[in-house]
Protein backbone atom coordinates (compact mmCIF):
# COMPACT_ATOMS: atom_id res chain seq x y z
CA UNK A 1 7.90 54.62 -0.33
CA UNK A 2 5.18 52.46 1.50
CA UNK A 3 5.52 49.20 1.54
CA UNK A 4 2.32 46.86 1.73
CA UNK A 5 2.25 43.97 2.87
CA UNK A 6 -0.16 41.36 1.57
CA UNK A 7 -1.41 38.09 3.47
CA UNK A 8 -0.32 34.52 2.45
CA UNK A 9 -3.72 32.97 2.21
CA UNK A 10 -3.92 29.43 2.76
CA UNK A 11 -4.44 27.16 -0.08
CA UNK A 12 -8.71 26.09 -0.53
CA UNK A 13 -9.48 22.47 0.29
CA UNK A 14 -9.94 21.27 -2.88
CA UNK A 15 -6.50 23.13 -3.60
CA UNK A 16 -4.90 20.78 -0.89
CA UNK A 17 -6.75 17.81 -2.19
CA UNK A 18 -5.25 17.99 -5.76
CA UNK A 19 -1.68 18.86 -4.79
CA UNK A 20 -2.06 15.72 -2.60
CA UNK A 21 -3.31 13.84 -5.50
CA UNK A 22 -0.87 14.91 -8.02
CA UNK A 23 2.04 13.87 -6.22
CA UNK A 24 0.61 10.60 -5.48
CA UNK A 25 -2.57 7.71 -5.22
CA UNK A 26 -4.18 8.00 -1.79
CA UNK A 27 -6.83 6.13 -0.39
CA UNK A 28 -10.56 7.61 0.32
CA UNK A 29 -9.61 7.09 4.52
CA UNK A 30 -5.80 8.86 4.13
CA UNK A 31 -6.47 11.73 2.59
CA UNK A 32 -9.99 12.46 4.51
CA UNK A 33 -7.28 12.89 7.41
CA UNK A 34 -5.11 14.72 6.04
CA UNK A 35 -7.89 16.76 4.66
CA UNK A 36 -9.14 16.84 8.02
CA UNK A 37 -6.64 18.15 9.81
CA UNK A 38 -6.53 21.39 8.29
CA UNK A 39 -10.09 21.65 7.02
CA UNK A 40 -11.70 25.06 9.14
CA UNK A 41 -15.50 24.87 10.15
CA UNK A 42 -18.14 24.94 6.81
CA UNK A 43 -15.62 22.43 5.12
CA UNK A 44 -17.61 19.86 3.95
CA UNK A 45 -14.92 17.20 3.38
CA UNK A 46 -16.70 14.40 2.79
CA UNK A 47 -18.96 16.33 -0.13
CA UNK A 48 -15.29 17.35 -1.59
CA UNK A 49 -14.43 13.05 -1.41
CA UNK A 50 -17.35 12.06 -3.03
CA UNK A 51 -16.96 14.55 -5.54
CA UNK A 52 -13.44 13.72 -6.47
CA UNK A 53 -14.00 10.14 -6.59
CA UNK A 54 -16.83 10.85 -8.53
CA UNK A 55 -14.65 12.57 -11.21
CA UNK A 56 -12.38 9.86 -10.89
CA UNK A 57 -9.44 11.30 -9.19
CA UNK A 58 -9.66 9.74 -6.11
CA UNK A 59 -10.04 5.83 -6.44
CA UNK A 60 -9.32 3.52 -3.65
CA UNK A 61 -9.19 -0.17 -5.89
CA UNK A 62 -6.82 2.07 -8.25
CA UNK A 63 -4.42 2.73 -5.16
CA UNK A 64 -4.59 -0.78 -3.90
CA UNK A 65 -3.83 -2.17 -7.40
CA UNK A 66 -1.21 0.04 -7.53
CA UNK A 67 0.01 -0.83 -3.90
CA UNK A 68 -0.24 -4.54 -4.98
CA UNK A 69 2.04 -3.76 -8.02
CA UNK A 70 4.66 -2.23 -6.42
CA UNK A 71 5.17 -3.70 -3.36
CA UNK A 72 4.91 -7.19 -4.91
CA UNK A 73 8.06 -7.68 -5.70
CA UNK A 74 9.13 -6.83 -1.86
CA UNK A 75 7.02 -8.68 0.26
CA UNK A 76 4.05 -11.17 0.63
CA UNK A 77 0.43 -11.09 0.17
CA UNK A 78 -0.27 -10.64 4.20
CA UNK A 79 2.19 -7.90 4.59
CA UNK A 80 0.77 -5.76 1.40
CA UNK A 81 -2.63 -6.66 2.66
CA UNK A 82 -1.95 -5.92 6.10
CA UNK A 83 -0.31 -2.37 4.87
CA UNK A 84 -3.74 -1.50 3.01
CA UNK A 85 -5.87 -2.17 5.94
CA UNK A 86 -3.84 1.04 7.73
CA UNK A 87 -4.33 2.61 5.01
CA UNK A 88 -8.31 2.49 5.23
CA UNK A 89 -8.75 -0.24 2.35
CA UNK A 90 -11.77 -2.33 2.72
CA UNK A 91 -11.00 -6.25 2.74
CA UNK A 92 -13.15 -6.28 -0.91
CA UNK A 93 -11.18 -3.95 -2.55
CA UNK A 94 -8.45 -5.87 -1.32
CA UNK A 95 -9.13 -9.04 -3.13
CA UNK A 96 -9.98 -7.13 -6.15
CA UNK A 97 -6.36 -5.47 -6.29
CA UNK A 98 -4.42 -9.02 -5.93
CA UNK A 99 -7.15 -10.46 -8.50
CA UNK A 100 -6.78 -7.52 -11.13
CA UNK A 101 -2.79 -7.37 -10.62
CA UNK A 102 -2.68 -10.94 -11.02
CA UNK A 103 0.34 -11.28 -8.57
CA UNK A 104 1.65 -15.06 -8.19
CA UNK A 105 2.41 -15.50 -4.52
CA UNK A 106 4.74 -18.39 -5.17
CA UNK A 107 6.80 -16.28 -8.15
CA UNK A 108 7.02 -13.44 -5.24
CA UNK A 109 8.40 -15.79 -2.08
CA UNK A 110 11.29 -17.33 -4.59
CA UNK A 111 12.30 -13.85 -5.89
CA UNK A 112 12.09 -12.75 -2.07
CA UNK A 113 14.34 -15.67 -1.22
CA UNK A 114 16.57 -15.26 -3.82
CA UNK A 115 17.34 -11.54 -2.95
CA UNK A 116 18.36 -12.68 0.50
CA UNK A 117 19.57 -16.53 0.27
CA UNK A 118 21.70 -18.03 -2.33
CA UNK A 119 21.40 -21.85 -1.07
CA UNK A 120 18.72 -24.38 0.16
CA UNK A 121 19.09 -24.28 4.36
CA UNK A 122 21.68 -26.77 5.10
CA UNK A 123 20.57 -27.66 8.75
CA UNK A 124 17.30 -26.45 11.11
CA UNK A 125 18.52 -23.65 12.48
CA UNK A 126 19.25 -22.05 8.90
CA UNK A 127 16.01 -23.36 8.10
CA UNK A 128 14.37 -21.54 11.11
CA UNK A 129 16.20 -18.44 10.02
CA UNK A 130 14.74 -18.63 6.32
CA UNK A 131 11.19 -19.23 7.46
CA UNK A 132 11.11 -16.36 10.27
CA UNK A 133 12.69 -14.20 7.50
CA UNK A 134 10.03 -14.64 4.73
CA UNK A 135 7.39 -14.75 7.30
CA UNK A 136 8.69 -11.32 8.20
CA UNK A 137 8.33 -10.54 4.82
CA UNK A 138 4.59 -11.35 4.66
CA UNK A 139 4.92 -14.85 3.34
CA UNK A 140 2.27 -17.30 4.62
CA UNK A 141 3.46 -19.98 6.52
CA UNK A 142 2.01 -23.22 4.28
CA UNK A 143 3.53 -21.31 1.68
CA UNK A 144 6.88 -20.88 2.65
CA UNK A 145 7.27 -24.73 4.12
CA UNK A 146 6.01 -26.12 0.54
CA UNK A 147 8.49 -23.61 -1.23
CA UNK A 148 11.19 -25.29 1.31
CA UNK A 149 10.23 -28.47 1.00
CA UNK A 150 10.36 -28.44 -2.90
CA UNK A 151 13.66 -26.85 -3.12
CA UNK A 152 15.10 -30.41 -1.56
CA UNK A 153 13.76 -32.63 -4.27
């Protein structure tokens, strides 16, 4: 009995593209390079963008929206925004994710705070600590002093 043995072909472009897609948002700029990477010569991947976002599929306000939703509740507006800049994200469709997800930055640095602090910083070097931590956290600096400063009164 003869055995034959057939060759794994490698999954088409637009194959790749949609597996990527159904497992999660990407932006236009992440998955051109991961579609890059493993396109061969006469792969025309910026024809095969345009067409998904055409379609609808591939959206990059959609992915910073949901970006903005999500990581919201972690960390501050310069953090998120910083995160979707290395992601590709234009600074536009930036403003249009925080506008359309209507996230309140002040709502996000006192949950933030809570999760980490239970009391208002007793002395200046707990005070020091509390800024440098929500400032790590993407917090922007007027903001966090006013939150501070109102927690006193």
């Amino acid at each position: 009995m003869a055995w034959a043995f057939v060759a794994k072909t490698e999954p088409s472009l637009r194959a790749r593209a949609m597996r990527f897609l159904a497992r999660r948002e990407h932006s236009r700029a992440e998955l051109q390079r991961k579609l890059s990477a493993v396109a061969e010569e006469g792969d025309d991947v910026e024809a095969l963008l345009d067409e998904l976002a055409n379609k609808g599929w591939l959206s990059d306000t959609r992915f910073a929206e949901l970006a903005v939703r999500s990581k919201a509740r972690r960390f501050g507006p310069l953090k998120v925004a910083h995160q979707l800049r290395a992601k590709g994200v234009g600074e536009e469709t930036i403003a249009i994710a925080f506008a359309s997800a209507g996230t309140d930055g002040a709502a996000n640095l006192e949950r933030v705070w809570r999760s980490h602090f239970s009391a208002a910083p007793a002395d200046q070097r707990e005070r020091g600590r509390q800024v440098r931590f929500l400032q790590g956290r993407g917090f922007p600096l007027d903001d966090i002093l006013r939150f501070l400063k109102g927690m006193r009164t």
